[in-house]
N, C-alpha and C. Protein backbone atom coordinates (compact mmCIF):
# COMPACT_ATOMS: atom_id res chain seq x y z
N UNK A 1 43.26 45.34 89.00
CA UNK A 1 43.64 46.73 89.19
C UNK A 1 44.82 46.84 90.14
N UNK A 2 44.71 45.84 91.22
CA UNK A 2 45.92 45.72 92.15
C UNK A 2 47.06 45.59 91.34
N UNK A 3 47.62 44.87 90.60
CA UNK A 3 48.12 43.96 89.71
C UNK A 3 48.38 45.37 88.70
N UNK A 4 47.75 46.17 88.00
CA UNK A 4 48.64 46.81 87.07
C UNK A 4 49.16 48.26 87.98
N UNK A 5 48.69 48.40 89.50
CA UNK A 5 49.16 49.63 90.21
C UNK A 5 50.73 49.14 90.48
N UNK A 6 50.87 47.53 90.97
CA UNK A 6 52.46 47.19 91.63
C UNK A 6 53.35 47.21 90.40
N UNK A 7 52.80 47.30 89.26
CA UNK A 7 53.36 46.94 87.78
C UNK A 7 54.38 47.95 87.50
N UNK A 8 52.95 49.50 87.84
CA UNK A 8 53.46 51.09 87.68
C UNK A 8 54.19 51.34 89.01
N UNK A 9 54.15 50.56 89.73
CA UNK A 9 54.73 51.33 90.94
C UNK A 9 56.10 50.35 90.91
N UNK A 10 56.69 49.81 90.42
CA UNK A 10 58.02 49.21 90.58
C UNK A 10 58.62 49.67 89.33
N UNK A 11 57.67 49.65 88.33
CA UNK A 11 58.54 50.43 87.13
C UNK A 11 59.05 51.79 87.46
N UNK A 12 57.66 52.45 88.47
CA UNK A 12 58.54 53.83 88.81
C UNK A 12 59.82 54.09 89.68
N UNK A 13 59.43 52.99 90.39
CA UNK A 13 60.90 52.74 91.53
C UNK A 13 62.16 52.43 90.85
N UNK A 14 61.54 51.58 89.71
CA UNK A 14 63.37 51.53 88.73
C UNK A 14 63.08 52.86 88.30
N UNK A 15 62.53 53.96 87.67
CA UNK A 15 63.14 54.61 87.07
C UNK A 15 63.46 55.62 87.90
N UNK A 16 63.56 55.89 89.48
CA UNK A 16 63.70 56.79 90.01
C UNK A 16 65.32 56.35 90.44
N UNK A 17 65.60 54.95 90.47
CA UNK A 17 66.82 54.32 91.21
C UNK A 17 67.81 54.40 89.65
N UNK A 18 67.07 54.47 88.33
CA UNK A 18 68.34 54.48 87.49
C UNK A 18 68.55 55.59 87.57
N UNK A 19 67.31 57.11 87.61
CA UNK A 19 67.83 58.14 87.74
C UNK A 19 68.90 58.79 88.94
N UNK A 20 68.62 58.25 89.94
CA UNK A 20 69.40 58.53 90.62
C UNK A 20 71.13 57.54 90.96
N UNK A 21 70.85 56.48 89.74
CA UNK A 21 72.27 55.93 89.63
C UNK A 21 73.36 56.86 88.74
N UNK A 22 72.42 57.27 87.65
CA UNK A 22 72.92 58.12 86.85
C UNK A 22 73.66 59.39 87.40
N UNK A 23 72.59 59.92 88.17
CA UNK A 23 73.04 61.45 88.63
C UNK A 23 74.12 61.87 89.42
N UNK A 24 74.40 60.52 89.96
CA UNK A 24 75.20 60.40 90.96
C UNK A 24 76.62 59.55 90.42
N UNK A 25 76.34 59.75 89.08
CA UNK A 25 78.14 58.77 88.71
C UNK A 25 79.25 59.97 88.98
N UNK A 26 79.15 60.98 88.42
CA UNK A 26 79.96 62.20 88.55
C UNK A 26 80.32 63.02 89.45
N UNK A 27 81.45 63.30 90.41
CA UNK A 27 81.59 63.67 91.38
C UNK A 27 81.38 65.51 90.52
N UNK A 28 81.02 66.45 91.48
CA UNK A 28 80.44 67.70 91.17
C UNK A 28 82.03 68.67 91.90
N UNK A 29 82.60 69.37 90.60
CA UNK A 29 83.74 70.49 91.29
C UNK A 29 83.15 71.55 90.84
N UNK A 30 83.78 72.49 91.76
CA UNK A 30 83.02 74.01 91.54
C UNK A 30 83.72 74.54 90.73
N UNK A 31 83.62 75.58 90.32
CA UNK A 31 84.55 75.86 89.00
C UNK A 31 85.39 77.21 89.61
N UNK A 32 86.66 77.00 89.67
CA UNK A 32 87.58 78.17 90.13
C UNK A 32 87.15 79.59 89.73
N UNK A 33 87.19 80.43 90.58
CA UNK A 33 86.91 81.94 90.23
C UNK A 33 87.41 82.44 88.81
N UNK A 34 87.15 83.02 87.98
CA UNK A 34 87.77 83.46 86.76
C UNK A 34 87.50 84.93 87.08
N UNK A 35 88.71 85.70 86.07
CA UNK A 35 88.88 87.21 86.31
C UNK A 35 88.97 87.11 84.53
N UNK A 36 88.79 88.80 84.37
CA UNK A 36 88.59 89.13 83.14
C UNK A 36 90.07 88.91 82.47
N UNK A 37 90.51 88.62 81.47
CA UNK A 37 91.57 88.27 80.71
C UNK A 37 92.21 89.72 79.83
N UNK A 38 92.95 90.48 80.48
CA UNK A 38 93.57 91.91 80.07
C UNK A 38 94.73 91.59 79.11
N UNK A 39 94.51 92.05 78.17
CA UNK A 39 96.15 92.08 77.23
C UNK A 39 96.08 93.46 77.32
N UNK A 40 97.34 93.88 77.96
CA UNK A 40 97.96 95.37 77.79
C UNK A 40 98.74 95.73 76.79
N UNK A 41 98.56 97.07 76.24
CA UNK A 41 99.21 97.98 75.55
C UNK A 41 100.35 97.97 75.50
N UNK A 42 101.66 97.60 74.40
CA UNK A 42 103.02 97.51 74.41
C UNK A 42 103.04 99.51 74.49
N UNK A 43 104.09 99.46 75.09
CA UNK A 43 104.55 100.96 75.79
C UNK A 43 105.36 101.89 74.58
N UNK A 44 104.08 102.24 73.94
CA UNK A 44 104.75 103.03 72.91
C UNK A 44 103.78 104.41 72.70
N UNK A 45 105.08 105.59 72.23
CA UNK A 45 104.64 106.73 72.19
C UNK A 45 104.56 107.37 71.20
N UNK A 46 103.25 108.61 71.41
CA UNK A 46 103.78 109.68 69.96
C UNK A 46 103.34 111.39 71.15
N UNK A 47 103.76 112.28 70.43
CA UNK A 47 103.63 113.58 70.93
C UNK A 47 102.24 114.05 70.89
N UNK A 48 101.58 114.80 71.40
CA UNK A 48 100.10 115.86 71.40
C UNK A 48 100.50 116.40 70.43
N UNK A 49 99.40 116.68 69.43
CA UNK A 49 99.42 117.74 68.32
C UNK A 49 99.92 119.00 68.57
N UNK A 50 100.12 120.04 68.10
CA UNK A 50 100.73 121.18 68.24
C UNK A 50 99.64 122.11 68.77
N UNK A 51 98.32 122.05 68.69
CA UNK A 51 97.43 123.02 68.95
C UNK A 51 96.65 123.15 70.55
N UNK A 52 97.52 122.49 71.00
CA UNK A 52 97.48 122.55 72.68
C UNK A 52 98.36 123.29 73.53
N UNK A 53 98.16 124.28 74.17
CA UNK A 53 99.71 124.98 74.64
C UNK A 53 100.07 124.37 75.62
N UNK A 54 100.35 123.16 75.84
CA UNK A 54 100.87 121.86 76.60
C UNK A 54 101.24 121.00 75.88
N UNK A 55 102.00 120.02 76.09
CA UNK A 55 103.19 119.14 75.67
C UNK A 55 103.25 117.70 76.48
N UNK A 56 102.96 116.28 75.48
CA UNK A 56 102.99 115.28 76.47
C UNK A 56 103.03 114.22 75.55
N UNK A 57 103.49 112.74 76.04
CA UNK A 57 103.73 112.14 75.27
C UNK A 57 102.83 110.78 75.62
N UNK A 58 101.98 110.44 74.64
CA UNK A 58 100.95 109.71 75.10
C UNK A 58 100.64 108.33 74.00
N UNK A 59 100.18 106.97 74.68
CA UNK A 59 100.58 105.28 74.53
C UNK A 59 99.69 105.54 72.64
N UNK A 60 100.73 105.00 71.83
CA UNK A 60 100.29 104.82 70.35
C UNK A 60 99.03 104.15 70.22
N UNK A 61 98.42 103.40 71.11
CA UNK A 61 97.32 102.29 71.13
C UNK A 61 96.46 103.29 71.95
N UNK A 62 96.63 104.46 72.38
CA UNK A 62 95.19 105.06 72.75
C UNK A 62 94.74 106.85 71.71
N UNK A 63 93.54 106.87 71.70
CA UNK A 63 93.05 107.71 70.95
C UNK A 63 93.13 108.81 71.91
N UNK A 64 93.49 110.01 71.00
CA UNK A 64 93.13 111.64 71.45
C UNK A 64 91.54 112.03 71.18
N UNK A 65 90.81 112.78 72.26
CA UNK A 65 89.52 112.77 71.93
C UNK A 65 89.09 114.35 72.85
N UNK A 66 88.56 115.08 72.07
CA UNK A 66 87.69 115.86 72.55
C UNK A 66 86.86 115.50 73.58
N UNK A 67 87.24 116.29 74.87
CA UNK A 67 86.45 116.40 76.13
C UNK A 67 85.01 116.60 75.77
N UNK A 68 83.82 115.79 76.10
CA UNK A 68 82.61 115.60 76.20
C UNK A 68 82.16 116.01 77.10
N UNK A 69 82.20 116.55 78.14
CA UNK A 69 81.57 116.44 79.35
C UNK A 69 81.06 117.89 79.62
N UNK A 70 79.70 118.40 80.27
CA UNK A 70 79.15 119.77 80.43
C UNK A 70 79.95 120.45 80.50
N UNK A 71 81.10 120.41 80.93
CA UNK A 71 81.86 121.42 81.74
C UNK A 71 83.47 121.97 80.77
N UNK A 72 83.14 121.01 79.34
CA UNK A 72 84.30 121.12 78.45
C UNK A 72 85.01 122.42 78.37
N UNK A 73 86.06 122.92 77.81
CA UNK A 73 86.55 123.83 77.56
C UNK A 73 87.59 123.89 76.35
N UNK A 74 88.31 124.77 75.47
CA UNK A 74 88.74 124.67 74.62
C UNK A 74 90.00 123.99 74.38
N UNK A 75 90.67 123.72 75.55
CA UNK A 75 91.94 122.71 75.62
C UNK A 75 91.93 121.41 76.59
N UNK A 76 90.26 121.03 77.27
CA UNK A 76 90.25 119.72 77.80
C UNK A 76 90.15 118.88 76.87
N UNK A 77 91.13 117.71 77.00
CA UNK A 77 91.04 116.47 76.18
C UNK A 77 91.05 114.87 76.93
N UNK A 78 90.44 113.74 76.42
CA UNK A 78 90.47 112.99 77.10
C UNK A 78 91.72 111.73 76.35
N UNK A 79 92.57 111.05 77.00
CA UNK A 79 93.44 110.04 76.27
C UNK A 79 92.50 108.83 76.48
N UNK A 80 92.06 108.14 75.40
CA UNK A 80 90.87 106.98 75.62
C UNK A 80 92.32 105.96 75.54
N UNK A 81 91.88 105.07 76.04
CA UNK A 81 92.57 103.29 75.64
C UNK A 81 91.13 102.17 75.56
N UNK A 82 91.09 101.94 73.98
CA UNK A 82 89.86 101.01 74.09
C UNK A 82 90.18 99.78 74.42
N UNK A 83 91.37 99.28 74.30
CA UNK A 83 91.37 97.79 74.77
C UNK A 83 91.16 97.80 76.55
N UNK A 84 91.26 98.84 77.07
CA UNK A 84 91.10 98.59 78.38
C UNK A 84 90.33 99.57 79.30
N UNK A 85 88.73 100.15 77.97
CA UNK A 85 87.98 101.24 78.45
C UNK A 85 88.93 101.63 79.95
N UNK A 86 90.03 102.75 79.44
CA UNK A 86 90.04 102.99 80.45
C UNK A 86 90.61 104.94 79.54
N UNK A 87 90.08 105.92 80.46
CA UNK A 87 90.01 106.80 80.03
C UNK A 87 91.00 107.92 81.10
N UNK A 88 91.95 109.17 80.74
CA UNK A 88 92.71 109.97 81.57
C UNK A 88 91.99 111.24 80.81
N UNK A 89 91.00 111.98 81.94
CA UNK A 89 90.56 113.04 81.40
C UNK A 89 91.56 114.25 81.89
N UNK A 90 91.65 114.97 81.02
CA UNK A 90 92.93 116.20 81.07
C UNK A 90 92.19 117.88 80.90
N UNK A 91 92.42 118.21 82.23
CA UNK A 91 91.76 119.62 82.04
C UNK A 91 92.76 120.87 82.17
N UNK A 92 92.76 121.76 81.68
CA UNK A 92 93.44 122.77 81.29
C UNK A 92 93.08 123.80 81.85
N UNK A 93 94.00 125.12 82.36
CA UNK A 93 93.30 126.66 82.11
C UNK A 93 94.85 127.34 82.39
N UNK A 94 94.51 128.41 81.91
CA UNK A 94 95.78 129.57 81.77
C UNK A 94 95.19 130.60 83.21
N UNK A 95 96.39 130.25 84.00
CA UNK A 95 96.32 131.71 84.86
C UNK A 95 96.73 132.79 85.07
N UNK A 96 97.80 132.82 84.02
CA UNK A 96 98.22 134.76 83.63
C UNK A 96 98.17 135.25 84.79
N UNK A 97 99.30 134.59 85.78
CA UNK A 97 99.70 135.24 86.82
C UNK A 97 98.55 135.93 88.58
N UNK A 98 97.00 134.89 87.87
CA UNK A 98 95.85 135.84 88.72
C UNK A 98 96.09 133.92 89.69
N UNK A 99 96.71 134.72 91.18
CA UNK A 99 96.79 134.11 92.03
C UNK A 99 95.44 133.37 92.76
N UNK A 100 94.66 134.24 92.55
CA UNK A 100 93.23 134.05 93.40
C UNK A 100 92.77 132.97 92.53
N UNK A 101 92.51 132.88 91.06
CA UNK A 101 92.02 131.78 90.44
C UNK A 101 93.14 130.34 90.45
N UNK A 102 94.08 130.64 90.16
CA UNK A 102 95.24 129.29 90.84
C UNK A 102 94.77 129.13 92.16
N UNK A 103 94.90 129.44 93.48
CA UNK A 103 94.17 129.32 94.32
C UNK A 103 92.68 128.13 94.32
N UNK A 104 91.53 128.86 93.71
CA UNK A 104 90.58 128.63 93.21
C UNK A 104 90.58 127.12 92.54
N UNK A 105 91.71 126.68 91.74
CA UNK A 105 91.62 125.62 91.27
C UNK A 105 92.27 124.50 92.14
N UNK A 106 93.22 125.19 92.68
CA UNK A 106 93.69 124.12 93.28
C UNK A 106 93.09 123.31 94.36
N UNK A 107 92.16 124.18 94.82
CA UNK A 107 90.70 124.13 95.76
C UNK A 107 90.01 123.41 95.03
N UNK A 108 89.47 123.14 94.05
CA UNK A 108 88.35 122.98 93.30
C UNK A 108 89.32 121.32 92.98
N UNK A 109 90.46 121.20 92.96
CA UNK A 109 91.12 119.63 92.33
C UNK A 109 91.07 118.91 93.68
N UNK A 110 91.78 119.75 94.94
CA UNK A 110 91.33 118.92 96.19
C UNK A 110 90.48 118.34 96.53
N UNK A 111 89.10 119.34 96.33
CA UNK A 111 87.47 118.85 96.69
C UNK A 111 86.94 117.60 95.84
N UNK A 112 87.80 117.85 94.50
CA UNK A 112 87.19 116.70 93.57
C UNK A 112 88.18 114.88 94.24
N UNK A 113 89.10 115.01 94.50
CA UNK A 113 89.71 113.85 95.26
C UNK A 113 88.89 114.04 96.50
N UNK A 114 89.04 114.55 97.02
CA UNK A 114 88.00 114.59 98.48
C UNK A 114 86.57 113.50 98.23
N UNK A 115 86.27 113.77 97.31
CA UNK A 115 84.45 112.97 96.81
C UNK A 115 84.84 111.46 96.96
N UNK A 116 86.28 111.31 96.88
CA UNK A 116 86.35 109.87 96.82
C UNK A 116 86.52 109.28 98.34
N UNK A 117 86.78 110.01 99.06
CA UNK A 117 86.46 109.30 100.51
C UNK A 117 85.66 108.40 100.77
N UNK A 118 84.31 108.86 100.35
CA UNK A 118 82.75 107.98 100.91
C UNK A 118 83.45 106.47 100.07
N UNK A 119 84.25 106.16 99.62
CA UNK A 119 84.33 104.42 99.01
C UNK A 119 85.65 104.13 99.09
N UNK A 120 86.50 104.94 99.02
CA UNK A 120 87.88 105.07 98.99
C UNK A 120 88.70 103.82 100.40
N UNK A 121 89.54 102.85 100.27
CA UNK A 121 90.29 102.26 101.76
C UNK A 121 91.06 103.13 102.07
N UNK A 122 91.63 103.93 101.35
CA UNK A 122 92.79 104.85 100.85
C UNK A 122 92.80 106.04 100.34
N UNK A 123 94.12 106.82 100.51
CA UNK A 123 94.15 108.06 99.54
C UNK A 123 95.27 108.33 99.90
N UNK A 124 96.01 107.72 99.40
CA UNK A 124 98.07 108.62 99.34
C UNK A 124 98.22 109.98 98.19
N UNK A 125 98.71 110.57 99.00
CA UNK A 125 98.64 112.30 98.26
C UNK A 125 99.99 112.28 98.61
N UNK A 126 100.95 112.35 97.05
CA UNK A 126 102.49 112.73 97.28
C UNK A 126 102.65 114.36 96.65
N UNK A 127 103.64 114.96 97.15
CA UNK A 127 103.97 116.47 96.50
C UNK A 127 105.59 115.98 95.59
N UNK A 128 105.66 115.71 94.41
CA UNK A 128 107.23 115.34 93.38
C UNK A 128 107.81 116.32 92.86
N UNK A 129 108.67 116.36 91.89
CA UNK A 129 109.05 116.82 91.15
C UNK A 129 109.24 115.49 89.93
N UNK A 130 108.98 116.40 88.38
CA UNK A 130 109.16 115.65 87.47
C UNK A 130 110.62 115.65 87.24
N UNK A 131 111.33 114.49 86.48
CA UNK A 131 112.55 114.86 85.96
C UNK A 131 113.01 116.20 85.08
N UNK A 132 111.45 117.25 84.54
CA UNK A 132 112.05 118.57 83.94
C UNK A 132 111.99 119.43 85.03
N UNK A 133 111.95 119.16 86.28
CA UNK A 133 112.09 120.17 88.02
C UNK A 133 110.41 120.69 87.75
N UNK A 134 109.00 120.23 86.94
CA UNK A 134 108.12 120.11 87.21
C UNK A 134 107.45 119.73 88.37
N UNK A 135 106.64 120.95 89.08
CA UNK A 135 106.17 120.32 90.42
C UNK A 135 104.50 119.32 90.22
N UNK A 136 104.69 118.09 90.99
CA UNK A 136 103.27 117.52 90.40
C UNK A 136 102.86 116.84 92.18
N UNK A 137 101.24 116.87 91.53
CA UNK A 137 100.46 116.93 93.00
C UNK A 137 100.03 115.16 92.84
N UNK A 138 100.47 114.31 93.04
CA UNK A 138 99.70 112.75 92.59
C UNK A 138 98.83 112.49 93.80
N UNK A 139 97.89 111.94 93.64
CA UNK A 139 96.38 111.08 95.14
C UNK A 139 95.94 110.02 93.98
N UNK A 140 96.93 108.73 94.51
CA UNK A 140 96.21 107.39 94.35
C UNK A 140 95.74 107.16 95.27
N UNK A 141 94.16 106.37 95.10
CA UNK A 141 93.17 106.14 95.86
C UNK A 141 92.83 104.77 95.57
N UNK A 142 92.67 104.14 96.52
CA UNK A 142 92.42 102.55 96.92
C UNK A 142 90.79 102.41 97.28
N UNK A 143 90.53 101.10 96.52
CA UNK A 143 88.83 101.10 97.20
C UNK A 143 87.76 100.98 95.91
N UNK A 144 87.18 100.47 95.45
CA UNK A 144 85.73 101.18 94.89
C UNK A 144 85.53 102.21 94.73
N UNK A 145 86.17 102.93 94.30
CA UNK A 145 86.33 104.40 93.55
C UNK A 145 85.81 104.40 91.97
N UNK A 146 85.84 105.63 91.34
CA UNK A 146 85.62 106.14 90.22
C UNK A 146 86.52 105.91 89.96
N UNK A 147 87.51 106.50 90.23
CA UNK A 147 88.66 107.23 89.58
C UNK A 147 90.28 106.68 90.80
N UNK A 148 90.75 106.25 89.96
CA UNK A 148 91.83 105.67 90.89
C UNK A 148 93.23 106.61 90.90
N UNK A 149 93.41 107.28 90.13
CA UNK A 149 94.65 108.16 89.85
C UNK A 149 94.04 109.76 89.58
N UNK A 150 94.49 110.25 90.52
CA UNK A 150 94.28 111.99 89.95
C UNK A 150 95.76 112.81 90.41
N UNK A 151 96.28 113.79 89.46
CA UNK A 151 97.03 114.20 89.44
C UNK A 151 96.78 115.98 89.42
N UNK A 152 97.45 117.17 89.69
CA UNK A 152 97.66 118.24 89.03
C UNK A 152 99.11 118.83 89.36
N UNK A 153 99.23 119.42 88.17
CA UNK A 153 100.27 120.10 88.02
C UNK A 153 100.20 121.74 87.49
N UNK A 154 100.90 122.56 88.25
CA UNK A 154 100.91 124.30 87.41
C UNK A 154 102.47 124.40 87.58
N UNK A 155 102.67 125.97 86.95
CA UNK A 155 103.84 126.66 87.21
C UNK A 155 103.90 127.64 88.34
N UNK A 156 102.56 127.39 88.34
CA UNK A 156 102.01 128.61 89.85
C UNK A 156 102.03 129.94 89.10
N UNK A 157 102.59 130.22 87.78
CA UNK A 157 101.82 131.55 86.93
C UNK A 157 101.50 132.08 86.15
N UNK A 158 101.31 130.73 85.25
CA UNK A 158 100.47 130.87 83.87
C UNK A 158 99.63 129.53 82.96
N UNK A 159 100.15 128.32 83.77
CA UNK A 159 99.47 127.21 83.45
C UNK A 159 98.96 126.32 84.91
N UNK A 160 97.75 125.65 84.68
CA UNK A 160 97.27 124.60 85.68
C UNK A 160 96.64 123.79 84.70
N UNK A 161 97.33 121.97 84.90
CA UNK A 161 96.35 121.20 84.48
C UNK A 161 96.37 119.73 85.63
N UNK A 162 95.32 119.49 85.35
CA UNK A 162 94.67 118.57 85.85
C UNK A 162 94.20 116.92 85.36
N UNK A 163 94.44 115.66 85.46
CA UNK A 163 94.58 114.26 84.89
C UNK A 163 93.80 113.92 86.20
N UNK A 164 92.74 112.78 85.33
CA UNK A 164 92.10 111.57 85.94
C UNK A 164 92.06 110.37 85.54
N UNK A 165 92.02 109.09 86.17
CA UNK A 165 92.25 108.02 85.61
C UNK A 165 90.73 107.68 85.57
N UNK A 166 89.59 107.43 84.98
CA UNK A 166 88.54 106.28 85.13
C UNK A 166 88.75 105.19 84.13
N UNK A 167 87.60 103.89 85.19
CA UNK A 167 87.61 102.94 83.54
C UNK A 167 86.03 102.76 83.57
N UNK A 168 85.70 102.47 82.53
CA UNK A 168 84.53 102.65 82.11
C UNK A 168 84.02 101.36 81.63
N UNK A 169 83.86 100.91 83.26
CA UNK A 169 83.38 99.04 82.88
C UNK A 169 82.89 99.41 84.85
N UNK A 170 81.99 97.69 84.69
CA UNK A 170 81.35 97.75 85.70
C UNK A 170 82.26 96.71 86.96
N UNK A 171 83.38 96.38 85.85
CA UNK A 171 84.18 94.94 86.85
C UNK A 171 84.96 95.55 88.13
N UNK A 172 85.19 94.89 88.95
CA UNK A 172 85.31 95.12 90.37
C UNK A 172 86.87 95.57 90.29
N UNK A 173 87.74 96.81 90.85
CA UNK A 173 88.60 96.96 91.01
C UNK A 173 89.47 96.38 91.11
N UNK A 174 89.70 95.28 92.02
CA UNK A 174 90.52 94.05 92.54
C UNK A 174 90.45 93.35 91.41
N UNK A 175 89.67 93.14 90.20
CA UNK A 175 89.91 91.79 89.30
C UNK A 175 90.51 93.31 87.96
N UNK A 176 90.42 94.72 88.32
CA UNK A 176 90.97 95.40 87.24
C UNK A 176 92.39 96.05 87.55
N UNK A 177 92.97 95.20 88.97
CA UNK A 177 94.07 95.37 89.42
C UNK A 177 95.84 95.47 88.22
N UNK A 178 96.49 94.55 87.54
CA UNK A 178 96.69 94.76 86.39
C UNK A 178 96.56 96.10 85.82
N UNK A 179 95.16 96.43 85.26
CA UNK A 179 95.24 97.46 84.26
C UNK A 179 95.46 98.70 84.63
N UNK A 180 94.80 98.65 86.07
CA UNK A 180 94.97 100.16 86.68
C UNK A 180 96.17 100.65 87.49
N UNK A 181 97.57 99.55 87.43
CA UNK A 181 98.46 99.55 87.69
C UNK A 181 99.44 99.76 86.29
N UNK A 182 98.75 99.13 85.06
CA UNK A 182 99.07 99.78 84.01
C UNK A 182 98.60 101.31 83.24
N UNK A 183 97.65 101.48 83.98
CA UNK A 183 97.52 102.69 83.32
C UNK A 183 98.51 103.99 84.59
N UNK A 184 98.67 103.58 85.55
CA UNK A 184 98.87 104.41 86.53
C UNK A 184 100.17 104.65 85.83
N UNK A 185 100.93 103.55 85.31
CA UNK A 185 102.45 103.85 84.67
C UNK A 185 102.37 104.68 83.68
N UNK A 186 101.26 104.66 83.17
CA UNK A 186 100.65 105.20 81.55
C UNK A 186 100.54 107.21 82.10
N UNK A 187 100.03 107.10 83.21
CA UNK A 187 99.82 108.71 83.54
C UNK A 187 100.68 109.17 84.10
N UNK A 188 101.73 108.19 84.39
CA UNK A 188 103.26 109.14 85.08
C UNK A 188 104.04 109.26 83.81
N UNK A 189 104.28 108.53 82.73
CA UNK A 189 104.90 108.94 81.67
C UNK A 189 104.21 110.32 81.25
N UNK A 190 102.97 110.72 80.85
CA UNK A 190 102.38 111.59 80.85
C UNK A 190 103.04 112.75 81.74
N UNK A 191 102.74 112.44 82.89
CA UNK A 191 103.77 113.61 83.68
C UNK A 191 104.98 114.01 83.96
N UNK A 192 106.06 112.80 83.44
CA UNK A 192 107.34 112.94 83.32
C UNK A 192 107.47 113.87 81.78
N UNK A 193 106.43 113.50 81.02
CA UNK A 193 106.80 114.12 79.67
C UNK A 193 106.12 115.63 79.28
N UNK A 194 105.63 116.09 80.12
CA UNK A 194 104.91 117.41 80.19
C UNK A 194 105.68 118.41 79.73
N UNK A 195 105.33 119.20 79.12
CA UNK A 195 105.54 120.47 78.91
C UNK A 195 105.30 121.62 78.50
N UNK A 196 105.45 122.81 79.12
CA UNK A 196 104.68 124.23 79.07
C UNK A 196 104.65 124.72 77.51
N UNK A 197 104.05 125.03 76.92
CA UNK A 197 104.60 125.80 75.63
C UNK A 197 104.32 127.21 75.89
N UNK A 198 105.19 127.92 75.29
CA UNK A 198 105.62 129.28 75.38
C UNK A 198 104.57 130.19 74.44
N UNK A 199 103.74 130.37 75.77
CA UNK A 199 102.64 131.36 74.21
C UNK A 199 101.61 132.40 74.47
């Protein structure tokens, strides 16, 4: 019995010493960080349909889509880009000259950039003009945000609209750096190309 225990017990000792000759031939590298792999949208345009009393010129590779959201209205629309779930929701209203509701909104677009504080590193708020002497309100926001680009623009007395940038993925800002620098180009063409229609 002595005799078949040293038998099992040296056979196990080789097989613990080949296993561990084995395991150990291969030196172990960690595998470099990988980020998501973005192909962007070649920079091409077509016009908004005619049945918007606004004017803009928006990327051939993203879809026009009816505003979804509780709060829709008859001229919010959203510009989708599926290769890079990334979405510019566009809200609309006519103010026929009633100061108190311009007022009202422009309040109501502040408060909504305001929400982004609690995650935000950042928030640069510029006052421009477009190349058509369009006045536009831009707050890019840095950080773990929703929404990285919000814009509004009125005439101050008969139109106010309003642009947001989200993307609609769970990947970390910093690795969606790229796209949201491409779309940010994507929503200033948008605002360079604006225009009121007469109606």
């Amino acid at each position: 019995m002595n005799n078949k225990f040293n038998i099992k017990w040296k056979h196990g000792v080789q097989i613990f010493f080949s296993l561990l000759l084995f395991s150990c031939s291969h030196d172990y590298q960690p595998k470099p960080k990988g980020y998501n792999r973005l192909v962007l949208p070649k920079e091409e345009y077509r016009p908004l349909p005619d049945s918007l009393p606004y004017q803009f010129e928006y990327s051939q590779h993203a879809r026009l889509l009816k505003d979804t959201s509780w709060i829709t209205e008859r001229h919010f629309v959203e510009i989708y880009y599926p290769e890079l779930k990334a979405n510019i929701h566009i809200t609309y209203k006519k103010i026929n000259g009633k100061q108190a509701l311009l007022k009202e909104l422009i309040n109501d677009a502040y408060n909504l950039t305001s929400k982004q504080q609690i995650k935000a590193n950042a928030i640069d708020e510029v006052i421009t003009q477009t190349p058509h002497g369009k006045t536009v309100v831009i707050a890019e926001i840095a950080g773990e945000v929703p929404s990285q680009f919000q814009f509004t623009m009125t005439d101050s007395s008969r139109n106010f609209l309003r642009g947001a940038l989200y993307f609609n993925t769970r990947v970390q800002n910093d690795s969606l750096a790229p796209a949201i620098a491409f779309m940010k180009k994507e929503a200033m063409h948008l605002i360079n190309t604006l225009e009121w229609k007469s109606r």
